[in-house]
N, C-alpha and C. Protein backbone atom coordinates (compact mmCIF):
# COMPACT_ATOMS: atom_id res chain seq x y z
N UNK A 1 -17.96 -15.78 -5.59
CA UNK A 1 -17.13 -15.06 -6.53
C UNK A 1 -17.88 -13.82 -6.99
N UNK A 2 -17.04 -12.87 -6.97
CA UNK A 2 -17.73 -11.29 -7.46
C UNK A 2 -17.44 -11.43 -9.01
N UNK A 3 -18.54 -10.72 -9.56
CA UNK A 3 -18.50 -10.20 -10.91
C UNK A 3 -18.66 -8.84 -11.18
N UNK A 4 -17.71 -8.45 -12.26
CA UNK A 4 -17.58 -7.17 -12.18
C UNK A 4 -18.56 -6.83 -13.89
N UNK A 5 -19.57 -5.95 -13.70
CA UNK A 5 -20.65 -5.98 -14.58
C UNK A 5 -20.78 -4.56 -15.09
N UNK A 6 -21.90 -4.75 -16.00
CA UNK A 6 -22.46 -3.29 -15.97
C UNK A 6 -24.04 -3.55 -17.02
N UNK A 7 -24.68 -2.66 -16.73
CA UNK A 7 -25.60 -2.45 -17.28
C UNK A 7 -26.35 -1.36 -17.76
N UNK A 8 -26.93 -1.69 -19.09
CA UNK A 8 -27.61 -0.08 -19.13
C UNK A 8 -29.28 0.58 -19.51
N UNK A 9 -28.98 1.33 -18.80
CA UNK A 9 -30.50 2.05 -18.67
C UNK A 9 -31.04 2.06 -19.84
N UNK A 10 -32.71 2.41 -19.81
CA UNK A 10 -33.51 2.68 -21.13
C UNK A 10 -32.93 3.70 -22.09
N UNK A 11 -32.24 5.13 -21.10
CA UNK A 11 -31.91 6.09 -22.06
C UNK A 11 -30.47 5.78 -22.43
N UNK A 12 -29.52 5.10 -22.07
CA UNK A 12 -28.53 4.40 -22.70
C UNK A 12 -27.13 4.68 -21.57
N UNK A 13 -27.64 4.87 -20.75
CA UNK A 13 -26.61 5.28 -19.78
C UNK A 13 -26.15 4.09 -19.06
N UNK A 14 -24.89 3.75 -18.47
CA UNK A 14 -24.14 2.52 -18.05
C UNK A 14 -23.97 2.80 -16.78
N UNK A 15 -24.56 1.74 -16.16
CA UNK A 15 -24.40 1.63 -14.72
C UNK A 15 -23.64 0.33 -14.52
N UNK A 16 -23.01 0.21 -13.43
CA UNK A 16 -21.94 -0.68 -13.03
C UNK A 16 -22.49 -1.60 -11.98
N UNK A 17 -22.26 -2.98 -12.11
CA UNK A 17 -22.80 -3.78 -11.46
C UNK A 17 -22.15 -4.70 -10.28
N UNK A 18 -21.30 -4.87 -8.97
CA UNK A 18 -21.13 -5.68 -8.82
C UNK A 18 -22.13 -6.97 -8.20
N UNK A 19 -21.67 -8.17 -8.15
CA UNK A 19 -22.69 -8.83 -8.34
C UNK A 19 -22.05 -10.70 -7.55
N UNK A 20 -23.01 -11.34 -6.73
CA UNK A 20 -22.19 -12.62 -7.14
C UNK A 20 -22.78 -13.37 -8.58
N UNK A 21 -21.62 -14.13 -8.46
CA UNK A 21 -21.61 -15.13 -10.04
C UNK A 21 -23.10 -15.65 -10.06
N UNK A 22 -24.01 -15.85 -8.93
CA UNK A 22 -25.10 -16.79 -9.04
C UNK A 22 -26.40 -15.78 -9.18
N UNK A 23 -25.93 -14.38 -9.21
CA UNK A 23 -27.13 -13.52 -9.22
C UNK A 23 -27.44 -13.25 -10.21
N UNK A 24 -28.89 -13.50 -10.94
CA UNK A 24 -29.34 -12.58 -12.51
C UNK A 24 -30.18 -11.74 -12.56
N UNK A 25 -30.68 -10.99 -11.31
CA UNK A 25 -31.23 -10.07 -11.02
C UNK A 25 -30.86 -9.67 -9.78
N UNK A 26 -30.95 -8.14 -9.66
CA UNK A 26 -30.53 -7.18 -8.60
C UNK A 26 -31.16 -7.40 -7.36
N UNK A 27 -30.32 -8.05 -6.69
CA UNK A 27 -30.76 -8.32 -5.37
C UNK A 27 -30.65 -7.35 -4.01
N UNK A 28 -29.76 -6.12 -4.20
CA UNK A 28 -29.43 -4.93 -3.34
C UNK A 28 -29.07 -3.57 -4.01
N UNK A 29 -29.97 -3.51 -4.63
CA UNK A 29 -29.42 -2.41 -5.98
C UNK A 29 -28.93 -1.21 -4.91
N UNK A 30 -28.80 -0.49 -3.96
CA UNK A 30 -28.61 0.17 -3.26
C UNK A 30 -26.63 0.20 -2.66
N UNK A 31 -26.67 -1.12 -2.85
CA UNK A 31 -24.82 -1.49 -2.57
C UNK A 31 -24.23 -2.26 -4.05
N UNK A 32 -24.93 -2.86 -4.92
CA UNK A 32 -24.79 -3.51 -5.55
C UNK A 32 -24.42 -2.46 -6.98
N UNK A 33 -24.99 -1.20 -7.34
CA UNK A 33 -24.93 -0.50 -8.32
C UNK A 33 -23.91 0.94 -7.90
N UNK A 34 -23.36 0.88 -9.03
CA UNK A 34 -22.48 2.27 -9.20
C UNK A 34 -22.62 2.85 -10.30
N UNK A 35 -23.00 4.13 -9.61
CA UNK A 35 -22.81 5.34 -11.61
C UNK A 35 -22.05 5.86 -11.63
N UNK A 36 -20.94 5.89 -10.41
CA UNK A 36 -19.77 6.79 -10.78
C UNK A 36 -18.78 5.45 -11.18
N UNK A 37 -17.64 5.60 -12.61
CA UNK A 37 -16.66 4.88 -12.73
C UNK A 37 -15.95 4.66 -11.56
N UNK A 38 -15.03 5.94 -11.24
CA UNK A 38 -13.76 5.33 -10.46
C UNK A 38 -14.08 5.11 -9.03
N UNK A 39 -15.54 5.20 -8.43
CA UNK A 39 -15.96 4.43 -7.38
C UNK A 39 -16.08 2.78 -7.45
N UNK A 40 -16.68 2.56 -8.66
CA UNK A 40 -16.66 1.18 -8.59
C UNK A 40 -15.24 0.39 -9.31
N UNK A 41 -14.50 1.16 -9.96
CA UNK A 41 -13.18 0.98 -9.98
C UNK A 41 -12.27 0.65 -8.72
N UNK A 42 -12.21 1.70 -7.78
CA UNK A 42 -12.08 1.36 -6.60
C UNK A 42 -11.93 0.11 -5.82
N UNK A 43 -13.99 -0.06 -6.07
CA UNK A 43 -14.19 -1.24 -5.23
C UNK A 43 -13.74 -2.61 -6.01
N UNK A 44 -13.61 -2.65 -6.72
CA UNK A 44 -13.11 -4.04 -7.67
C UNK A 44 -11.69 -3.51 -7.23
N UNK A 45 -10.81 -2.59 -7.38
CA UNK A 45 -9.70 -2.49 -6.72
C UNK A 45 -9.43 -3.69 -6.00
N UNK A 46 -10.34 -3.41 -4.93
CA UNK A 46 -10.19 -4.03 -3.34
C UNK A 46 -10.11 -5.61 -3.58
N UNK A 47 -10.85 -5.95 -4.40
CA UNK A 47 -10.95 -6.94 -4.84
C UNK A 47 -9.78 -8.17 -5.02
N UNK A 48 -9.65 -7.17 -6.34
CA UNK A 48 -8.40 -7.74 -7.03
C UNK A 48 -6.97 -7.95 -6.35
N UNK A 49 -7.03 -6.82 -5.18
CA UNK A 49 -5.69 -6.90 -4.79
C UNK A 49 -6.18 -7.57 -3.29
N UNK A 50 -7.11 -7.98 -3.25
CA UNK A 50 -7.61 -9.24 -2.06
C UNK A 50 -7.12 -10.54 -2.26
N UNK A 51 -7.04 -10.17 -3.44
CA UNK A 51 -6.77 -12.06 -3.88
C UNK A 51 -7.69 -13.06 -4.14
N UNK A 52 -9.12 -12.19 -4.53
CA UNK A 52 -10.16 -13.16 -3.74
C UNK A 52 -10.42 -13.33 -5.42
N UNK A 53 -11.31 -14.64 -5.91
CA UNK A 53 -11.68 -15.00 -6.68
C UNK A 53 -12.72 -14.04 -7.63
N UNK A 54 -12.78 -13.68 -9.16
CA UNK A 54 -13.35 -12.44 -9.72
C UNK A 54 -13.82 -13.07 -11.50
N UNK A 55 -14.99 -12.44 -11.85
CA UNK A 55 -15.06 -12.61 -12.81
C UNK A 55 -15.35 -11.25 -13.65
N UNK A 56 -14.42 -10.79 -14.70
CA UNK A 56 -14.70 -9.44 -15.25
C UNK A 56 -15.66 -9.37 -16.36
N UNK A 57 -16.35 -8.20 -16.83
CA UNK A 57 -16.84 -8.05 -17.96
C UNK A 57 -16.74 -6.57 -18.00
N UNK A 58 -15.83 -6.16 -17.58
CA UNK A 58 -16.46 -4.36 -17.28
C UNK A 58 -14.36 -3.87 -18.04
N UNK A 59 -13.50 -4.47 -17.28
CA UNK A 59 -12.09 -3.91 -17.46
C UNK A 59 -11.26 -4.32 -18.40
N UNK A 60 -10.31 -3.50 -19.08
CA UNK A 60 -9.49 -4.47 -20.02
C UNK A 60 -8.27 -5.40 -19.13
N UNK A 61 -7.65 -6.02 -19.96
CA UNK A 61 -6.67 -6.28 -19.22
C UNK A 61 -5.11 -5.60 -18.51
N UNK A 62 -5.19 -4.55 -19.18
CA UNK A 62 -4.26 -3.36 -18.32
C UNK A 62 -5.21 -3.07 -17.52
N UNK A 63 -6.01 -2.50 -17.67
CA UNK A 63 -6.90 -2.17 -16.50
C UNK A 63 -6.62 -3.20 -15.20
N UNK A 64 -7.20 -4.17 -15.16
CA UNK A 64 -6.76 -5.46 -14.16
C UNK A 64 -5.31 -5.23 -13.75
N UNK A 65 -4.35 -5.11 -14.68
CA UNK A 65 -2.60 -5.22 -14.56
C UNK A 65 -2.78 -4.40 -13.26
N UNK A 66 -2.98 -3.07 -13.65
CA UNK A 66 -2.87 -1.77 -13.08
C UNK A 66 -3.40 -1.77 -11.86
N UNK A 67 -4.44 -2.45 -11.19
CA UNK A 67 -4.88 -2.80 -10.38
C UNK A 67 -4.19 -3.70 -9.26
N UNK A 68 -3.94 -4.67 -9.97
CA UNK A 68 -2.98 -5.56 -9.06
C UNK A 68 -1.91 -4.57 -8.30
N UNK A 69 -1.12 -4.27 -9.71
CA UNK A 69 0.06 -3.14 -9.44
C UNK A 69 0.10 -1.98 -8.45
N UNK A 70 -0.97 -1.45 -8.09
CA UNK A 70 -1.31 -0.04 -7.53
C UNK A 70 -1.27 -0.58 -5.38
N UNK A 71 -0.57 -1.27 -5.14
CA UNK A 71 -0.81 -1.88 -3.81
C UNK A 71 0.34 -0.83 -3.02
């Protein structure tokens, strides 16, 4: 199961995490991190409208709606 995350830097800046559910440290920070929003928006896109199993901490719930919706 993917989790949709984020985290933030020393100087306070938010980076976006996806992640599986069993990871608590960055295991591919190279595919695993996004600093642009609507890139990793995107990729949780893909996600969501996969059907595949997800855990959020990053979107509201329109956000999610809108997602589904956008197919």
């Amino acid at each position: 199961m993917k989790v949709f995350d984020s985290i933030y830097t020393a100087d306070g800046f938010e980076i976006y995490w996806l992640h599986e559910h069993t990871d608590t440290t960055l295991q591919n920070p190279e595919n695993d991190l996004y600093q642009l929003d609507y890139e990793f928006y995107e990729v949780c896109q893909e996600i969501v409208q996969s059907g595949a199993d997800f855990e959020n901490y990053v979107f509201s719930d329109k956000q999610l709606k809108d997602m589904r919706n956008d197919k």
